[in-house]
PDB file of N, CA and C in Angstrom:
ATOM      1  N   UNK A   1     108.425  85.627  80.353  1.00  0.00           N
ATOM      2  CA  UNK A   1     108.742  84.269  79.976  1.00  0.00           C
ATOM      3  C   UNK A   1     107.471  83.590  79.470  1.00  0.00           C
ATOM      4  N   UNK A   2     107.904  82.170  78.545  1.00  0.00           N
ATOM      5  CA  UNK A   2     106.172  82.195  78.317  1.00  0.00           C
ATOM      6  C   UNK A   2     105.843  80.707  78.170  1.00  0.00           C
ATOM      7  N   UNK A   3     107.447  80.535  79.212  1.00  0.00           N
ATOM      8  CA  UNK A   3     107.202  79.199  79.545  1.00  0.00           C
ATOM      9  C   UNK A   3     106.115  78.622  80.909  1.00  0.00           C
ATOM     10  N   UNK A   4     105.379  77.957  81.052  1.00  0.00           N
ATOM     11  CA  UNK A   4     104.419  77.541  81.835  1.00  0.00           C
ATOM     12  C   UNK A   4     104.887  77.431  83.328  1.00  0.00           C
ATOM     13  N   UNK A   5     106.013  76.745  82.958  1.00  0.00           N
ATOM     14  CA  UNK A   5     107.027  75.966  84.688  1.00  0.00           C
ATOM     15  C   UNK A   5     107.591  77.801  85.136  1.00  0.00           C
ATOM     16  N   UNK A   6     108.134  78.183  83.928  1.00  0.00           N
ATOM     17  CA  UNK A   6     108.922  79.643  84.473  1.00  0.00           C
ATOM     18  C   UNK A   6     108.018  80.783  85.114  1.00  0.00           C
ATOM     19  N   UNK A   7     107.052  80.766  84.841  1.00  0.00           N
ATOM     20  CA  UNK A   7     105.699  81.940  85.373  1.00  0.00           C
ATOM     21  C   UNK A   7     105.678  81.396  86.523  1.00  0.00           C
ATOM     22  N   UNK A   8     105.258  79.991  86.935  1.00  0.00           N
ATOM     23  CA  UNK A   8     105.030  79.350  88.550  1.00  0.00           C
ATOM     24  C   UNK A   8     106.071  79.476  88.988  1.00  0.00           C
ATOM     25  N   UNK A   9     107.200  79.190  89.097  1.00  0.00           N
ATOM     26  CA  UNK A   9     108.457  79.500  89.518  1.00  0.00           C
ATOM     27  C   UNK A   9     108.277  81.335  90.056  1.00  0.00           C
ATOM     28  N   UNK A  10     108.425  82.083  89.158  1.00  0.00           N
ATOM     29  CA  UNK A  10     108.336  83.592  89.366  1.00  0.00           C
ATOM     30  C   UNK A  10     107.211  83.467  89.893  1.00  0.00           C
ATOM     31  N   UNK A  11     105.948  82.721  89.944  1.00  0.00           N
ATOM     32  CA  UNK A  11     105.200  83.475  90.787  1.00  0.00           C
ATOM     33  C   UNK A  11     105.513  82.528  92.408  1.00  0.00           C
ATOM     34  N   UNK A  12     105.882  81.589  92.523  1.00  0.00           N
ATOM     35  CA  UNK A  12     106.578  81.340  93.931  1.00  0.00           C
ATOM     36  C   UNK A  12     107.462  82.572  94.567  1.00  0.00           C
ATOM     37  N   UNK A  13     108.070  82.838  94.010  1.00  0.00           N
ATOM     38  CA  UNK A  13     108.756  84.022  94.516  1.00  0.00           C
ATOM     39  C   UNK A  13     108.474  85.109  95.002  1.00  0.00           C
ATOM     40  N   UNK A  14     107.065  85.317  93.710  1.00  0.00           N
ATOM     41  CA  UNK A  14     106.190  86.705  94.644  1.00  0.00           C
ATOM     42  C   UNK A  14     105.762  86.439  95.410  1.00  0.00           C
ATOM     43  N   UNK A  15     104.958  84.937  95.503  1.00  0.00           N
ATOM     44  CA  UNK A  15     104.482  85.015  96.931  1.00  0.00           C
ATOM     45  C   UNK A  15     104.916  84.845  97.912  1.00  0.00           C
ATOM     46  N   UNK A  16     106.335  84.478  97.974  1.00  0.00           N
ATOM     47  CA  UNK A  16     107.348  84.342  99.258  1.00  0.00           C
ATOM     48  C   UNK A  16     107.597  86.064  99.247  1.00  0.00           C
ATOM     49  N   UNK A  17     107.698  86.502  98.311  1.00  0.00           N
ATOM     50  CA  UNK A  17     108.069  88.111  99.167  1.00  0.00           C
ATOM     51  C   UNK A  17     106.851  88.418  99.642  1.00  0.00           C
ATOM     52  N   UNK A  18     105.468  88.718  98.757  1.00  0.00           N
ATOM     53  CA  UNK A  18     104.674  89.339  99.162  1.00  0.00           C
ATOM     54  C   UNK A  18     104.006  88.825 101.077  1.00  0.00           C
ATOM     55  N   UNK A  19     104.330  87.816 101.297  1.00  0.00           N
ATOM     56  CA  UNK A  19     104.348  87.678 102.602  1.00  0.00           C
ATOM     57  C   UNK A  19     105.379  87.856 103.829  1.00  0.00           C
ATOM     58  N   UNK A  20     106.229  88.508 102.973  1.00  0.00           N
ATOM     59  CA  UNK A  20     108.007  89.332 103.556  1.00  0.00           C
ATOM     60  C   UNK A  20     108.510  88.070 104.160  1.00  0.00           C
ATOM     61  N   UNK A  21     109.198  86.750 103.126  1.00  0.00           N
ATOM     62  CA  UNK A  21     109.810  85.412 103.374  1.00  0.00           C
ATOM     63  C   UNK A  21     110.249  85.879 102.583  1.00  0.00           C
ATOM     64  N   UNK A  22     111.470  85.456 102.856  1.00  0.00           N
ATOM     65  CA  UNK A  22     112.971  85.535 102.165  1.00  0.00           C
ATOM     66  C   UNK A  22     113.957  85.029 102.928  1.00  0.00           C
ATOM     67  N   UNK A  23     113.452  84.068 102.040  1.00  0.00           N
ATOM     68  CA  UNK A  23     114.321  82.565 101.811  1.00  0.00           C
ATOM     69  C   UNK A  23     115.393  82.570 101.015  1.00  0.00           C
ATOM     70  N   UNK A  24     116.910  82.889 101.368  1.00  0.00           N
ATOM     71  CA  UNK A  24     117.657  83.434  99.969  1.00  0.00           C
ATOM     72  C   UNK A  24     118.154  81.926  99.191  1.00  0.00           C
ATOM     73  N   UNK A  25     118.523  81.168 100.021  1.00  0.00           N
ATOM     74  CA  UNK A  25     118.855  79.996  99.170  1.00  0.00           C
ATOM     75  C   UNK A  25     117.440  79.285  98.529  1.00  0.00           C
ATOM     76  N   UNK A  26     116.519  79.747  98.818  1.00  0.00           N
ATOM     77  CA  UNK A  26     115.430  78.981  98.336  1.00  0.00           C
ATOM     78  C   UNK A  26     115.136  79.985  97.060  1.00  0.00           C
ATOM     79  N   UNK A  27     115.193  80.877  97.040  1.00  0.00           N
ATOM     80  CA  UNK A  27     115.002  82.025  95.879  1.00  0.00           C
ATOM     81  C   UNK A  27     116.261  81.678  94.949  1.00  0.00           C
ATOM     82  N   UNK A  28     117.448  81.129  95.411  1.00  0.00           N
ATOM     83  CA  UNK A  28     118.929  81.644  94.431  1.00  0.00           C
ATOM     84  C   UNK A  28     118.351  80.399  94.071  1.00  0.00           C
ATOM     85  N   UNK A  29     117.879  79.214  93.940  1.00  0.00           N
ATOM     86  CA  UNK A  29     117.712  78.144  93.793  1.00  0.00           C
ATOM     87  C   UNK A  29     116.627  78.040  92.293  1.00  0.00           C
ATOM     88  N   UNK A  30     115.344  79.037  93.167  1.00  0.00           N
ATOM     89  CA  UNK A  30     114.567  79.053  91.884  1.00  0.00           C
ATOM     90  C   UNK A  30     115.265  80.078  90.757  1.00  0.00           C
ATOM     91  N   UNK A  31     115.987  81.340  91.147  1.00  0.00           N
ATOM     92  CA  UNK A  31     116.526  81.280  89.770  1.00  0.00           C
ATOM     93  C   UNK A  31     117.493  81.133  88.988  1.00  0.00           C
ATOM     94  N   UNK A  32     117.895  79.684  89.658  1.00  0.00           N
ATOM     95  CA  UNK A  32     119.105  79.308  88.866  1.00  0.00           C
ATOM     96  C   UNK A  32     117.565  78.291  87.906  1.00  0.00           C
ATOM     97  N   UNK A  33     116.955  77.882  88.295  1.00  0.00           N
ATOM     98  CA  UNK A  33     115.807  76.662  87.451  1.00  0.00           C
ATOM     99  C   UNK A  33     115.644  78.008  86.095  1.00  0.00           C
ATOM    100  N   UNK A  34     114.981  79.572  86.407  1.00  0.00           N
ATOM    101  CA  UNK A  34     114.388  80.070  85.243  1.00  0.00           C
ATOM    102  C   UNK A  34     115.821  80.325  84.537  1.00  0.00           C
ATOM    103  N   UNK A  35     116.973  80.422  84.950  1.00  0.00           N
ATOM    104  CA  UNK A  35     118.086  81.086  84.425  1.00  0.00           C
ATOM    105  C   UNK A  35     117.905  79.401  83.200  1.00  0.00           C
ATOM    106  N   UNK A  36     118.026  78.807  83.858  1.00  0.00           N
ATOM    107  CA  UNK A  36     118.123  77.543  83.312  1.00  0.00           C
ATOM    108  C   UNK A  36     116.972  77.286  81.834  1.00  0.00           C
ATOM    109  N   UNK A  37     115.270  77.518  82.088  1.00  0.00           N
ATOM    110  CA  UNK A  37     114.560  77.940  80.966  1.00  0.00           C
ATOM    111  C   UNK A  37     114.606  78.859  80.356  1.00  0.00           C
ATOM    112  N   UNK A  38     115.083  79.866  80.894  1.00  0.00           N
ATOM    113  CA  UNK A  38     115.529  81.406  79.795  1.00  0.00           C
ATOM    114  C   UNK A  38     116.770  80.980  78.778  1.00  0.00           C
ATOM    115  N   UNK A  39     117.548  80.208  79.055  1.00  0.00           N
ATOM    116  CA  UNK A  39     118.090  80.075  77.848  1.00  0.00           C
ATOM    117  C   UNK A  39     117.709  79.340  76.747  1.00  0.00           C
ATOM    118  N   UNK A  40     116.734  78.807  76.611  1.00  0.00           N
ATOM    119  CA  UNK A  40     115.551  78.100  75.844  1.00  0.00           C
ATOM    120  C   UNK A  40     115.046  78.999  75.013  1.00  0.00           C
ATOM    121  N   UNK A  41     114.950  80.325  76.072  1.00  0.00           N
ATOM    122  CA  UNK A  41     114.060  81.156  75.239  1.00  0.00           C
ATOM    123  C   UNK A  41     114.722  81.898  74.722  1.00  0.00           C
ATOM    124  N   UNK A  42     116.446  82.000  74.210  1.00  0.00           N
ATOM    125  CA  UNK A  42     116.897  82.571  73.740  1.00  0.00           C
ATOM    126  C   UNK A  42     116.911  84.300  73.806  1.00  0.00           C
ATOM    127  N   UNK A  43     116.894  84.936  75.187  1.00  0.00           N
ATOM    128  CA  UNK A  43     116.655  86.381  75.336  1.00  0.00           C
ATOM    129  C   UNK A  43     118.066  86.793  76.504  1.00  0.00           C
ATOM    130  N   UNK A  44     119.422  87.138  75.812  1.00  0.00           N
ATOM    131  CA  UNK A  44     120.549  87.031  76.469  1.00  0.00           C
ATOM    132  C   UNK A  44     120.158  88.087  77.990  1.00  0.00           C
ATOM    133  N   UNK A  45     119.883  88.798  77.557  1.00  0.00           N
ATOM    134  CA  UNK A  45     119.595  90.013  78.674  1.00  0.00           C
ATOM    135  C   UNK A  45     118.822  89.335  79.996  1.00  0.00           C
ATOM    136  N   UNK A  46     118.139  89.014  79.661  1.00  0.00           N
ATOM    137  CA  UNK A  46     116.947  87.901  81.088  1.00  0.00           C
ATOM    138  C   UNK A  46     117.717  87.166  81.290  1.00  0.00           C
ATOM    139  N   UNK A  47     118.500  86.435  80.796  1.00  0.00           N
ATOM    140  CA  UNK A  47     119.863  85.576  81.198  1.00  0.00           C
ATOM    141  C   UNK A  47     120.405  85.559  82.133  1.00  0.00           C
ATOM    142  N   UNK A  48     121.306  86.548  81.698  1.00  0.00           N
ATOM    143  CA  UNK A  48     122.423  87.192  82.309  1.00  0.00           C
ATOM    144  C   UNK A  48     121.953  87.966  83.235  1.00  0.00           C
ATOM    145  N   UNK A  49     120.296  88.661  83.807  1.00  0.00           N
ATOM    146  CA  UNK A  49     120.139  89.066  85.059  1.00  0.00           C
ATOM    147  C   UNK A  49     119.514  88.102  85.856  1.00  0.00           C
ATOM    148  N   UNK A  50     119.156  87.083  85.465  1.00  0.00           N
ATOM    149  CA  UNK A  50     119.548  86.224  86.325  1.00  0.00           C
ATOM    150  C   UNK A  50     120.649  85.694  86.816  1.00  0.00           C
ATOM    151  N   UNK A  51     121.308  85.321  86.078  1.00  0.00           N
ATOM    152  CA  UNK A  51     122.575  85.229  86.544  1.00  0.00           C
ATOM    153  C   UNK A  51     123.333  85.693  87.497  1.00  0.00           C
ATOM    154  N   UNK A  52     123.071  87.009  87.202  1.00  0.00           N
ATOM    155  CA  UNK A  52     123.576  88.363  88.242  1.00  0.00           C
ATOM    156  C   UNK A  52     123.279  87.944  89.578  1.00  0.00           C
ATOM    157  N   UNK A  53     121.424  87.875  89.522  1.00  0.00           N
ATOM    158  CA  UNK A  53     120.773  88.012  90.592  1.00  0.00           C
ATOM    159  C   UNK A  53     121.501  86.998  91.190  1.00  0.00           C
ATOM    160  N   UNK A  54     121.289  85.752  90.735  1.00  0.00           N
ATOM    161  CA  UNK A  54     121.827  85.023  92.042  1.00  0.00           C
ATOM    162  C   UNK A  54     122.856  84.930  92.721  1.00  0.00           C
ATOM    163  N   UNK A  55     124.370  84.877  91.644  1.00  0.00           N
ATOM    164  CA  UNK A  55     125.214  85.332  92.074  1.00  0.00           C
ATOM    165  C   UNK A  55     125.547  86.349  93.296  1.00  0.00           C
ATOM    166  N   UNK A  56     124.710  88.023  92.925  1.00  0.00           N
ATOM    167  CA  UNK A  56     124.848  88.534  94.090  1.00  0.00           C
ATOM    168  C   UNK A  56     124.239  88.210  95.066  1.00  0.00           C
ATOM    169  N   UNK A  57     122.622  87.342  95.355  1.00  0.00           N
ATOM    170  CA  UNK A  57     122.647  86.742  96.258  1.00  0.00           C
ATOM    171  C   UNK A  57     123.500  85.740  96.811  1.00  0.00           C
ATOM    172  N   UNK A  58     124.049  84.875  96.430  1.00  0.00           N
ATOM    173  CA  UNK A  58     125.157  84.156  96.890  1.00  0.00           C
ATOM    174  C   UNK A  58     125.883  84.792  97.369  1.00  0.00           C
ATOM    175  N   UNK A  59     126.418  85.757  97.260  1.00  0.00           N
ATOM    176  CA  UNK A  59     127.818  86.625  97.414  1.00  0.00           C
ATOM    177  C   UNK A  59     127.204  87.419  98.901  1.00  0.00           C
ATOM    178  N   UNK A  60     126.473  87.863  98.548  1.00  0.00           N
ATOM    179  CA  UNK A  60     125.822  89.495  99.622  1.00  0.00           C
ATOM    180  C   UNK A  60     124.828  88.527 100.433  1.00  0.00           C
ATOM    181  N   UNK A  61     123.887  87.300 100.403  1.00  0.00           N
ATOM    182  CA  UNK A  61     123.125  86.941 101.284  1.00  0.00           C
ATOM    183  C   UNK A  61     121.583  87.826 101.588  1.00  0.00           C
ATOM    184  N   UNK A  62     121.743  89.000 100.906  1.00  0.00           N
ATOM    185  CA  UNK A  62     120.579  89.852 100.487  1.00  0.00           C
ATOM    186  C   UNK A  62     120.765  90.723  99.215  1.00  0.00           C
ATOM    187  N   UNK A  63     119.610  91.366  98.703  1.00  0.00           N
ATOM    188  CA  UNK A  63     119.409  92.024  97.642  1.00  0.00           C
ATOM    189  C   UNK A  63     119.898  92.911  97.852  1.00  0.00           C
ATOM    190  N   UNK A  64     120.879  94.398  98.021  1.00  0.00           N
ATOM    191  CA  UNK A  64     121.580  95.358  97.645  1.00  0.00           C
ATOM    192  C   UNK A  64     120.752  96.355  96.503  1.00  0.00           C
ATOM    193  N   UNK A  65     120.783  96.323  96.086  1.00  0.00           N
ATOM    194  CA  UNK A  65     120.778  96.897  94.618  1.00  0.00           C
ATOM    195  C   UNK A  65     119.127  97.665  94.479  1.00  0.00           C
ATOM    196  N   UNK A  66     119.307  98.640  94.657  1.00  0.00           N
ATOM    197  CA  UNK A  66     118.156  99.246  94.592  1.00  0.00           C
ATOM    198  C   UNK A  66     117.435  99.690  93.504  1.00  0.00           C
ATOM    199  N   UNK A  67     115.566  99.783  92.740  1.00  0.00           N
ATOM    200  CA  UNK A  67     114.849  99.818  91.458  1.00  0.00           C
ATOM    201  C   UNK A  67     115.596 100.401  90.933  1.00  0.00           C
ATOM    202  N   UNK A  68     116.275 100.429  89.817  1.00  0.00           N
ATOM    203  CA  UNK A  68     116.702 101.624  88.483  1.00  0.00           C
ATOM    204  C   UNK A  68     115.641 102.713  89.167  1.00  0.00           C
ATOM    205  N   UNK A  69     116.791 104.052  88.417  1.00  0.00           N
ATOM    206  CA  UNK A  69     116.162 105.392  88.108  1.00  0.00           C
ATOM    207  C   UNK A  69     115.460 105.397  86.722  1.00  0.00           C
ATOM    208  N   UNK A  70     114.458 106.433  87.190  1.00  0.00           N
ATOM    209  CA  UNK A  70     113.815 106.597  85.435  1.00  0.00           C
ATOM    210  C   UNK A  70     115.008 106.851  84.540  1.00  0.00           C
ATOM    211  N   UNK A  71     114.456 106.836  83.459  1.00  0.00           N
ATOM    212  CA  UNK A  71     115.275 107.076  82.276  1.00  0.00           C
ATOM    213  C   UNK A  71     115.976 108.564  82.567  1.00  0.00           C
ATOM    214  N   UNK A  72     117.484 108.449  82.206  1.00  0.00           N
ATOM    215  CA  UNK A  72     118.751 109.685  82.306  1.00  0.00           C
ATOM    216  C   UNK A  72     119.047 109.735  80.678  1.00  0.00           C
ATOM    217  N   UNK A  73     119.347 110.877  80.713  1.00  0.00           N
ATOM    218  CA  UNK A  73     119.783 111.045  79.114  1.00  0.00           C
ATOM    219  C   UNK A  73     120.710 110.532  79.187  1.00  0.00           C
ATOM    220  N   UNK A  74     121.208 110.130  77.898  1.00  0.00           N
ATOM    221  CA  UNK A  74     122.862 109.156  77.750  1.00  0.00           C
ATOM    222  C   UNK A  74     123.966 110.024  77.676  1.00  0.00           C
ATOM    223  N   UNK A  75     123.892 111.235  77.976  1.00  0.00           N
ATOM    224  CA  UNK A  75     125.095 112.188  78.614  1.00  0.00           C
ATOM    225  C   UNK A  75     125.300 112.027  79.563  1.00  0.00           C
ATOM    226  N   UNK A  76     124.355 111.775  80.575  1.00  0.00           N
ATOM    227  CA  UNK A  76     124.573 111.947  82.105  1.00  0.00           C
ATOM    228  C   UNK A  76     125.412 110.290  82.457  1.00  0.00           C
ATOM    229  N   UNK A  77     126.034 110.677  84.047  1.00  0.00           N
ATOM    230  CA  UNK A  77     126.478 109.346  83.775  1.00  0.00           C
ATOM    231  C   UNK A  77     125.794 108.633  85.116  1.00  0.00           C
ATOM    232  N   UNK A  78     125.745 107.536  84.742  1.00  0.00           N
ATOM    233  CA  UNK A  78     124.738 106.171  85.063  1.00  0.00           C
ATOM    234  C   UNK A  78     124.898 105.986  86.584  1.00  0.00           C
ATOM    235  N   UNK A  79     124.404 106.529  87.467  1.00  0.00           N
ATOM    236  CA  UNK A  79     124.453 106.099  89.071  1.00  0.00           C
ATOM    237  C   UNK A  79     123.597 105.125  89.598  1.00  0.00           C
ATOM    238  N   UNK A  80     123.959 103.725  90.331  1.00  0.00           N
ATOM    239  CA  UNK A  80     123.336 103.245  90.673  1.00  0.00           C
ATOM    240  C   UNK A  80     122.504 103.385  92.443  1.00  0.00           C
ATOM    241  N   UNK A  81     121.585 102.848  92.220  1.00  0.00           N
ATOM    242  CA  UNK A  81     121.011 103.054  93.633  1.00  0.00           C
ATOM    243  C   UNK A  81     121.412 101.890  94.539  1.00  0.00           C
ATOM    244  N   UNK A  82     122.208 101.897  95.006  1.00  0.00           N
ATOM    245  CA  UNK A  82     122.592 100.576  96.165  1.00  0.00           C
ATOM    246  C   UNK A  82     122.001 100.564  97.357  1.00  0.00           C
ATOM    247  N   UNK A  83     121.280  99.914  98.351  1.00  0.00           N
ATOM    248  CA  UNK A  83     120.429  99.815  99.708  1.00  0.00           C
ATOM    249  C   UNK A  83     121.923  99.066 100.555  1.00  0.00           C
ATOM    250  N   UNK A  84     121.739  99.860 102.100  1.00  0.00           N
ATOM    251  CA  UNK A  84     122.719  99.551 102.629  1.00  0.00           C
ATOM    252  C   UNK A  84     121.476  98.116 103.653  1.00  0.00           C
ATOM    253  N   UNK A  85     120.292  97.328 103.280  1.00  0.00           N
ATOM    254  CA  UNK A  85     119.884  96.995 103.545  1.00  0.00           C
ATOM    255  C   UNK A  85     118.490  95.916 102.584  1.00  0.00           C
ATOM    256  N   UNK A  86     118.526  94.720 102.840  1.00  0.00           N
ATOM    257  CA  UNK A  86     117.732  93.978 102.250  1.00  0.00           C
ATOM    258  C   UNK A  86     116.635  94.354 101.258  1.00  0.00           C
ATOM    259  N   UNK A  87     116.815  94.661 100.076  1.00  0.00           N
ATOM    260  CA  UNK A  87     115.826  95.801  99.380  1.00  0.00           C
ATOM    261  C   UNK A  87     114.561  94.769  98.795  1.00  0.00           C
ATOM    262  N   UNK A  88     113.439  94.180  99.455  1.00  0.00           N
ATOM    263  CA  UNK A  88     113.053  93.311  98.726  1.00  0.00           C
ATOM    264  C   UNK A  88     111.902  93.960  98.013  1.00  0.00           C
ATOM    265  N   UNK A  89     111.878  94.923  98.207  1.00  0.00           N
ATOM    266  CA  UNK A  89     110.977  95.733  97.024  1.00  0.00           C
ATOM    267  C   UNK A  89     111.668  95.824  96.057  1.00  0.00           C
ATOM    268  N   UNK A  90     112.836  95.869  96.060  1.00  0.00           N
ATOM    269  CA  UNK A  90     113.654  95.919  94.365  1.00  0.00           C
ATOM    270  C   UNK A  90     113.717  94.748  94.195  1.00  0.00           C
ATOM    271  N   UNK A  91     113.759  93.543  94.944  1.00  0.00           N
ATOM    272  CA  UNK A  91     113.686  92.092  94.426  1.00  0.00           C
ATOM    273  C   UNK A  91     112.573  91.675  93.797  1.00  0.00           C
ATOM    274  N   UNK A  92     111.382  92.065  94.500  1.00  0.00           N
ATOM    275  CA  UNK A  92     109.739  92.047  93.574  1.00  0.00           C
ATOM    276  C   UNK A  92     110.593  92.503  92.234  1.00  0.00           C
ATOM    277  N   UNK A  93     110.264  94.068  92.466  1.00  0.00           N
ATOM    278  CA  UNK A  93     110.074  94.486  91.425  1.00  0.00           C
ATOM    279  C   UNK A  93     111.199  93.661  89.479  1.00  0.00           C
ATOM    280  N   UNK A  94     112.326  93.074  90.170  1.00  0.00           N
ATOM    281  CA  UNK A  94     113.166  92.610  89.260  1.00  0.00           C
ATOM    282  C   UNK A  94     112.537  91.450  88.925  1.00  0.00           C
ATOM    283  N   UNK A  95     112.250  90.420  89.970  1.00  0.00           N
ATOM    284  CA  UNK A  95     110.947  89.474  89.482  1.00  0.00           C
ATOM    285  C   UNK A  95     110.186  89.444  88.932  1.00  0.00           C
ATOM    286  N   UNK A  96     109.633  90.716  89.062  1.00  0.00           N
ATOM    287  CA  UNK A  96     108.142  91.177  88.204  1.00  0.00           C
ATOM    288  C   UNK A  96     108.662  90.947  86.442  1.00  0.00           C
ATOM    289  N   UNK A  97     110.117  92.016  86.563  1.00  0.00           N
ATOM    290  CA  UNK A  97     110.211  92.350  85.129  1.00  0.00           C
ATOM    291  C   UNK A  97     110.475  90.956  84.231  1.00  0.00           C
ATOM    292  N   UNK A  98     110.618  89.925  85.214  1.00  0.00           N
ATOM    293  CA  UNK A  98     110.997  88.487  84.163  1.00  0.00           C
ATOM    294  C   UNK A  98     109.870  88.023  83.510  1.00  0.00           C
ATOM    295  N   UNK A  99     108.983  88.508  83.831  1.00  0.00           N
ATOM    296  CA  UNK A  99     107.585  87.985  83.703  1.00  0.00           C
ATOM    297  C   UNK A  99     107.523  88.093  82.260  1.00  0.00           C
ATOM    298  N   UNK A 100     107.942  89.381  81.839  1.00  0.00           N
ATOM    299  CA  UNK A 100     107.653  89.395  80.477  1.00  0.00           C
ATOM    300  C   UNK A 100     109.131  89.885  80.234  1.00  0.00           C
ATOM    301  N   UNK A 101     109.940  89.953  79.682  1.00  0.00           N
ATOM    302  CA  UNK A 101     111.161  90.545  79.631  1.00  0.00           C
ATOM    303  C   UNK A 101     110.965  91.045  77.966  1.00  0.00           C
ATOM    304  N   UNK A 102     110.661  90.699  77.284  1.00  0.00           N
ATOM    305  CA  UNK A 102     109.701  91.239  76.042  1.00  0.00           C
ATOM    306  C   UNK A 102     109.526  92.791  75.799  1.00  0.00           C
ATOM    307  N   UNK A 103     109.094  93.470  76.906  1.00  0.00           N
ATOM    308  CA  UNK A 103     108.957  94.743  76.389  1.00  0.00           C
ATOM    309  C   UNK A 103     109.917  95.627  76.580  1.00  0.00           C
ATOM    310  N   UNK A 104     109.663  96.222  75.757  1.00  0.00           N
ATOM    311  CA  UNK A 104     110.648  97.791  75.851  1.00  0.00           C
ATOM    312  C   UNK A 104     111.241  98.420  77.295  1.00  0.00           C
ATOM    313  N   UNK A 105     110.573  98.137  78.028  1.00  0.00           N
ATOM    314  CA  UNK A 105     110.832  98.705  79.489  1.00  0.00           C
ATOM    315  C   UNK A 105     111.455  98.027  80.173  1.00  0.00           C
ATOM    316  N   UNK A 106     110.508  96.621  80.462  1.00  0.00           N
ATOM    317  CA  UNK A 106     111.125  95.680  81.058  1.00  0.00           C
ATOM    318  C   UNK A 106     112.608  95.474  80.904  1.00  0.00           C
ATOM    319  N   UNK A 107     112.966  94.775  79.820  1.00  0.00           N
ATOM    320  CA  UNK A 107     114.439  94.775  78.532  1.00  0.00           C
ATOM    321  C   UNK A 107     114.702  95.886  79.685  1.00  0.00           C
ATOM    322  N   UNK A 108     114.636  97.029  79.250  1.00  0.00           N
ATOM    323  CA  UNK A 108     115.817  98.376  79.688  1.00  0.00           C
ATOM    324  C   UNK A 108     115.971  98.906  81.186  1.00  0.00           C
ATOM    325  N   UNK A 109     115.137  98.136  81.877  1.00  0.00           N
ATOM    326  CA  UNK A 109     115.484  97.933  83.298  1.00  0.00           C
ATOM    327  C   UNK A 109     116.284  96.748  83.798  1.00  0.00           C
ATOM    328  N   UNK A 110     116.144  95.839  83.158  1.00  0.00           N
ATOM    329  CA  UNK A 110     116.836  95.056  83.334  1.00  0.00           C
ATOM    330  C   UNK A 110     118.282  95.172  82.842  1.00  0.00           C
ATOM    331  N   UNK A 111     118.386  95.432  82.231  1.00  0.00           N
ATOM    332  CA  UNK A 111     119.902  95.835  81.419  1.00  0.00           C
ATOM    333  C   UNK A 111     120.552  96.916  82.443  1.00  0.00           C
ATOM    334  N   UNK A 112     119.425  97.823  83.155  1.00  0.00           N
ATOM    335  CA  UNK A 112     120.104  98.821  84.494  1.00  0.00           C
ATOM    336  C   UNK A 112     120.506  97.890  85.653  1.00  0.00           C
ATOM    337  N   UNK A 113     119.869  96.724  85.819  1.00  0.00           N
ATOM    338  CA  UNK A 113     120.265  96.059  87.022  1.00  0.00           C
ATOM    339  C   UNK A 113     121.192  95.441  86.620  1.00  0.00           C
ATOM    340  N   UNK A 114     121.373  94.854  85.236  1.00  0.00           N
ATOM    341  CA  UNK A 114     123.012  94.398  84.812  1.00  0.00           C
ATOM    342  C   UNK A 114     123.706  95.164  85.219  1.00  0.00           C
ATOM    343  N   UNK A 115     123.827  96.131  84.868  1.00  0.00           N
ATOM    344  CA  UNK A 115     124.494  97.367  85.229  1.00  0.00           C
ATOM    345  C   UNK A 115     124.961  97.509  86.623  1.00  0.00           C
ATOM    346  N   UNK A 116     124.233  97.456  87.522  1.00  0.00           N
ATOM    347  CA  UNK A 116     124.166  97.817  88.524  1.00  0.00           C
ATOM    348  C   UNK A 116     125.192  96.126  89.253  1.00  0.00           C
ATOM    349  N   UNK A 117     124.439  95.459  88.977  1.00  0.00           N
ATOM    350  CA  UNK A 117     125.258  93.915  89.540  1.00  0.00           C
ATOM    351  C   UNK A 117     126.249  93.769  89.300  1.00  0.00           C
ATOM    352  N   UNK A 118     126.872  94.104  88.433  1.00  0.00           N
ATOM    353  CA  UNK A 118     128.374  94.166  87.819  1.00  0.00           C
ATOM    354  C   UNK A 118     129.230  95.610  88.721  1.00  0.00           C
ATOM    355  N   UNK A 119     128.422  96.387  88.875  1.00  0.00           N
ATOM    356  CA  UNK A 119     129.456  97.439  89.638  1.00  0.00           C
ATOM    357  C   UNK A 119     129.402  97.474  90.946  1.00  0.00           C
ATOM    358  N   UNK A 120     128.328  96.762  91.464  1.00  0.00           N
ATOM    359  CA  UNK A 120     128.364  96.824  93.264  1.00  0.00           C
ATOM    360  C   UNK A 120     129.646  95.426  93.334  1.00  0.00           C
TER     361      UNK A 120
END
């Protein structure tokens, strides 16, 4: 993101995980605010995983949804990793990717956690 307010926002978040706080209404809160500047920035994909995200926090009360797998060839078919337990290392890590949602990677992990939010 490369909005000023949206980086502090994401970085509130890391630092509530990186001190293992998890605060879920205080997190679904901040990203309903970036869901809210990402559409500014016109990038549907960062959008819509926000969107996701909070939603399934609302819904589940914790993160589920475990990091994407590396890249699968597009024959194989698409398994997600689900945690039968609070995964907040996959919550960093999905945080992380908003940071820049811009690159090639980022983009295509994120599009796996679409993925993934829509089928859990």
């Amino acid at each position: 993101m490369k909005n000023k307010t949206a980086l502090a926002l994401v970085q509130k978040i890391q630092k509530e995980l990186t001190a293992k706080k998890f605060g879920c209404e205080t997190i679904i809160e901040t990203l309903k605010e970036l869901r809210t500047i990402s559409l500014g920035e016109k990038n549907p994909v960062l959008t819509k995983a926000l969107r996701l995200a909070y939603e399934h926090l609302e819904n589940q009360k914790a993160f589920y949804i475990g990091i994407p797998a590396d890249e699968t060839s597009e024959d194989e078919i698409t398994s997600f990793n689900f945690s039968k337990e609070n995964d907040l290392e996959s919550l960093a890590y999905f945080i992380a990717l908003t940071q820049d949602a811009t690159k090639a990677n980022n983009l295509l992990d994120l599009k796996e956690y679409n993925k993934a939010f829509l089928a859990y």
